[in-house]
Protein backbone atom coordinates (compact mmCIF):
# COMPACT_ATOMS: atom_id res chain seq x y z
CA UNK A 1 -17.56 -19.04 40.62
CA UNK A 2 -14.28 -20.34 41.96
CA UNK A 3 -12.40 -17.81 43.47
CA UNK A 4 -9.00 -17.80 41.35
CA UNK A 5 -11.22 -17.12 38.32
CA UNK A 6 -12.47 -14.25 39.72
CA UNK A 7 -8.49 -12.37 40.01
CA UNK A 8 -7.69 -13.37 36.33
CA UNK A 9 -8.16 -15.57 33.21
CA UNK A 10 -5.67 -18.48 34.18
CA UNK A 11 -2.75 -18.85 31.59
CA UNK A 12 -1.44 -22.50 30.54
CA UNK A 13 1.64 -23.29 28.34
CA UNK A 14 1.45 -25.95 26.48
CA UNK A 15 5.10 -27.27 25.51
CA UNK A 16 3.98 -29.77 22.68
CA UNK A 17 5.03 -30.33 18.59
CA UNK A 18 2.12 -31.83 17.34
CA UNK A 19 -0.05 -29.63 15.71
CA UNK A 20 -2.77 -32.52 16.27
CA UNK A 21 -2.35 -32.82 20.12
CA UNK A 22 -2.52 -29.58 20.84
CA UNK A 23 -5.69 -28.36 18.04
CA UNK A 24 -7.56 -31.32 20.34
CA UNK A 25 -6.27 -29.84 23.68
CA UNK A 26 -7.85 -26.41 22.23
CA UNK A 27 -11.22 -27.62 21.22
CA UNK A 28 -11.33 -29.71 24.59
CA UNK A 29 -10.32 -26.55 27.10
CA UNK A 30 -13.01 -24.48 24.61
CA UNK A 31 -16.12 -26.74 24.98
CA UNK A 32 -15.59 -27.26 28.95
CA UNK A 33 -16.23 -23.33 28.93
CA UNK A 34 -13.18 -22.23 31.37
CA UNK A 35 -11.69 -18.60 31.91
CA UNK A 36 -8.17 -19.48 30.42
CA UNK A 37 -5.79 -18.81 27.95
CA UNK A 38 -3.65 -21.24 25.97
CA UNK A 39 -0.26 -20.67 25.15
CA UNK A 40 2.01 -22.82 22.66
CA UNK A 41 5.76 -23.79 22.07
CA UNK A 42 6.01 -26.04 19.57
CA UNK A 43 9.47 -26.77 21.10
CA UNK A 44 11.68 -27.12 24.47
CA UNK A 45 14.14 -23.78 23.05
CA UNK A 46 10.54 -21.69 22.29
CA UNK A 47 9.25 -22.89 26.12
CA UNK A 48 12.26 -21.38 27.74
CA UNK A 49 12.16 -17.83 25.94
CA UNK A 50 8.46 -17.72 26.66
CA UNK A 51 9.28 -18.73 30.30
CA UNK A 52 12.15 -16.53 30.68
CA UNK A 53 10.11 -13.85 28.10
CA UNK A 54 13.18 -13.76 26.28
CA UNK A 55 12.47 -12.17 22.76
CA UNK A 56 10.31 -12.66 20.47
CA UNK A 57 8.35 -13.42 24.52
CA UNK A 58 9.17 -10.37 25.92
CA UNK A 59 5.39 -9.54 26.85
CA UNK A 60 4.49 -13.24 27.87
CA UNK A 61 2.83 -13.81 30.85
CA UNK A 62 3.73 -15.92 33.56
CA UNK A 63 1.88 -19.56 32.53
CA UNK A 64 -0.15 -20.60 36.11
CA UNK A 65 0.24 -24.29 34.75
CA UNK A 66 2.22 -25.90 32.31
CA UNK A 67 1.78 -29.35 30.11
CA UNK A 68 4.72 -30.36 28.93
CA UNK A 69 5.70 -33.23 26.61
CA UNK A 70 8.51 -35.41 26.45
CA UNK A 71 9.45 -35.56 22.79
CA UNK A 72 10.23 -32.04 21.69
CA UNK A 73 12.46 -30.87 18.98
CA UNK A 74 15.91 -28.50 19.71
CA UNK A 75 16.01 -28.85 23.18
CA UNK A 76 13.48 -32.22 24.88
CA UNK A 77 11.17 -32.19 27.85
CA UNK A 78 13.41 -33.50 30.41
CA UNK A 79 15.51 -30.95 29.63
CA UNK A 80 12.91 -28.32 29.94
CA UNK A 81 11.59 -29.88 33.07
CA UNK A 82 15.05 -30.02 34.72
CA UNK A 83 15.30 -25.85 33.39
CA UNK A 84 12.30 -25.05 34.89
CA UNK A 85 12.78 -26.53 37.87
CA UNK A 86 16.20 -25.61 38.56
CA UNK A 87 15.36 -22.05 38.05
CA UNK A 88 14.05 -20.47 41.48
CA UNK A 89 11.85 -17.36 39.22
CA UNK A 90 9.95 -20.54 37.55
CA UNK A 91 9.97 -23.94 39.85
CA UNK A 92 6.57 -22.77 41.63
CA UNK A 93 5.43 -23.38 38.29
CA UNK A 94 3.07 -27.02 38.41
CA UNK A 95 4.61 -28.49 35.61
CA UNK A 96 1.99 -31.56 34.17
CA UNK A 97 4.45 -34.30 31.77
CA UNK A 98 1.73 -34.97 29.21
CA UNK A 99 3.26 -37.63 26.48
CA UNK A 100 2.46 -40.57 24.94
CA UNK A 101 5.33 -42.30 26.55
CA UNK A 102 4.37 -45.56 29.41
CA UNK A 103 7.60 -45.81 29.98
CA UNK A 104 7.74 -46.54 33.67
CA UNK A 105 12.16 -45.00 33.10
CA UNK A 106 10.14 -42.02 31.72
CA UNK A 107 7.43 -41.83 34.59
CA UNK A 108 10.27 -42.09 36.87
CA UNK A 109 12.71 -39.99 35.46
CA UNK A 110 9.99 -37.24 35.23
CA UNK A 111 9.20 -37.44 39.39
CA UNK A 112 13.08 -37.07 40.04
CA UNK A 113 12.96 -33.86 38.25
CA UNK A 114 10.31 -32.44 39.85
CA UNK A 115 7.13 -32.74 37.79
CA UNK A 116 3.96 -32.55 39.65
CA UNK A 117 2.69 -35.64 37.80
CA UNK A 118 2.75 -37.97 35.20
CA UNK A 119 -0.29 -38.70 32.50
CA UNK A 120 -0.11 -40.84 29.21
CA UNK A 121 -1.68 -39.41 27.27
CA UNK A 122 -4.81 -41.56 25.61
CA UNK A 123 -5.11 -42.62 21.41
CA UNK A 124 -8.83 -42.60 21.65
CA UNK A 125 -9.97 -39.20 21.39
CA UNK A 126 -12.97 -39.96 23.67
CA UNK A 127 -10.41 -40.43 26.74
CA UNK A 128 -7.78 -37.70 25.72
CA UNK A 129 -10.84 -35.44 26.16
CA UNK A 130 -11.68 -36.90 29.10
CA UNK A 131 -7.91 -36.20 30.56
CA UNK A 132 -8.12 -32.72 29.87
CA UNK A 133 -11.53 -32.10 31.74
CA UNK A 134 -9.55 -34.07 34.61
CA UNK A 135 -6.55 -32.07 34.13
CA UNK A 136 -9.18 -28.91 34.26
CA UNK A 137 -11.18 -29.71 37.28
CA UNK A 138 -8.32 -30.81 39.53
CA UNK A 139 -5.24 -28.35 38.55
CA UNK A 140 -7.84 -25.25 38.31
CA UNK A 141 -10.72 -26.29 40.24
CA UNK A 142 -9.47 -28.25 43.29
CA UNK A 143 -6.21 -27.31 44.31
CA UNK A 144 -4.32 -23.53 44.66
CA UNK A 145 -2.04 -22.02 42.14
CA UNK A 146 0.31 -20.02 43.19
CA UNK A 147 -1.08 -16.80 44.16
CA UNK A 148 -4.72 -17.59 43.97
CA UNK A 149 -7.32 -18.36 46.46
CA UNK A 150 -8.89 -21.58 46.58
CA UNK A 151 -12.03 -23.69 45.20
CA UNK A 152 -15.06 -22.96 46.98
């Protein structure tokens, strides 16, 4: 058992409007069997009340990881990643820009503000699966979150 598992189920925010993406980031975090819980906001305004736990958030935990896309609705994921970052209660956060963009202005523009890295986000739903067990095994099975020990 890895050893950040065993202080608590980790908690990801997922910062995404399409219904689609994130039903197939469910069903692929479900079938590779880890200890975590998902958390949604369809939008960049419903990402910073649940970050801040602004109301109707007031009882939302602190995400351990977030994947944020770049298209959002009301307020859009630069702006969210510039928020977070920006805002010394959230910036340990590892923020992961998940989008369909291959924009190398958007890849860029992402790294200036911070985000811990970059991933386009595949069509074929063979390889957008395969991201997310990537995404799994490195963010919560290789490296540290903040305030957890180690992989063994």
């Amino acid at each position: 058992m890895l050893l950040q598992r065993a202080f608590k189920v980790v908690d990801v925010l997922m910062v995404e409007d399409n219904p689609g993406d994130v039903r197939l980031t469910r069903e692929a975090l479900r079938r590779n069997g880890n200890d975590l819980r998902l958390h949604h906001a369809e939008d960049g305004i419903s990402a910073m009340q649940f970050l801040r736990r602004d109301a109707p958030y007031d009882a939302a935990p602190r995400p351990d990881l977030i994947l944020l896309d770049l298209n959002l609705p009301l307020m859009g994921g630069r702006d969210v990643l510039a928020a977070i970052k920006s805002d010394a209660a959230l910036r340990s956060i590892p923020v992961i820009v998940l989008s369909t963009s291959q924009s190398d202005d958007d890849v860029a523009h992402a790294y200036d503000l911070q985000a811990n890295c970059f991933i386009t986000k595949p069509a074929d739903l063979h390889e957008f699966n395969q991201v997310i067990r990537n995404i799994e095994r490195f963010w919560l099975q290789t490296v540290c979150l903040t305030g957890r020990g180690g992989a063994t």
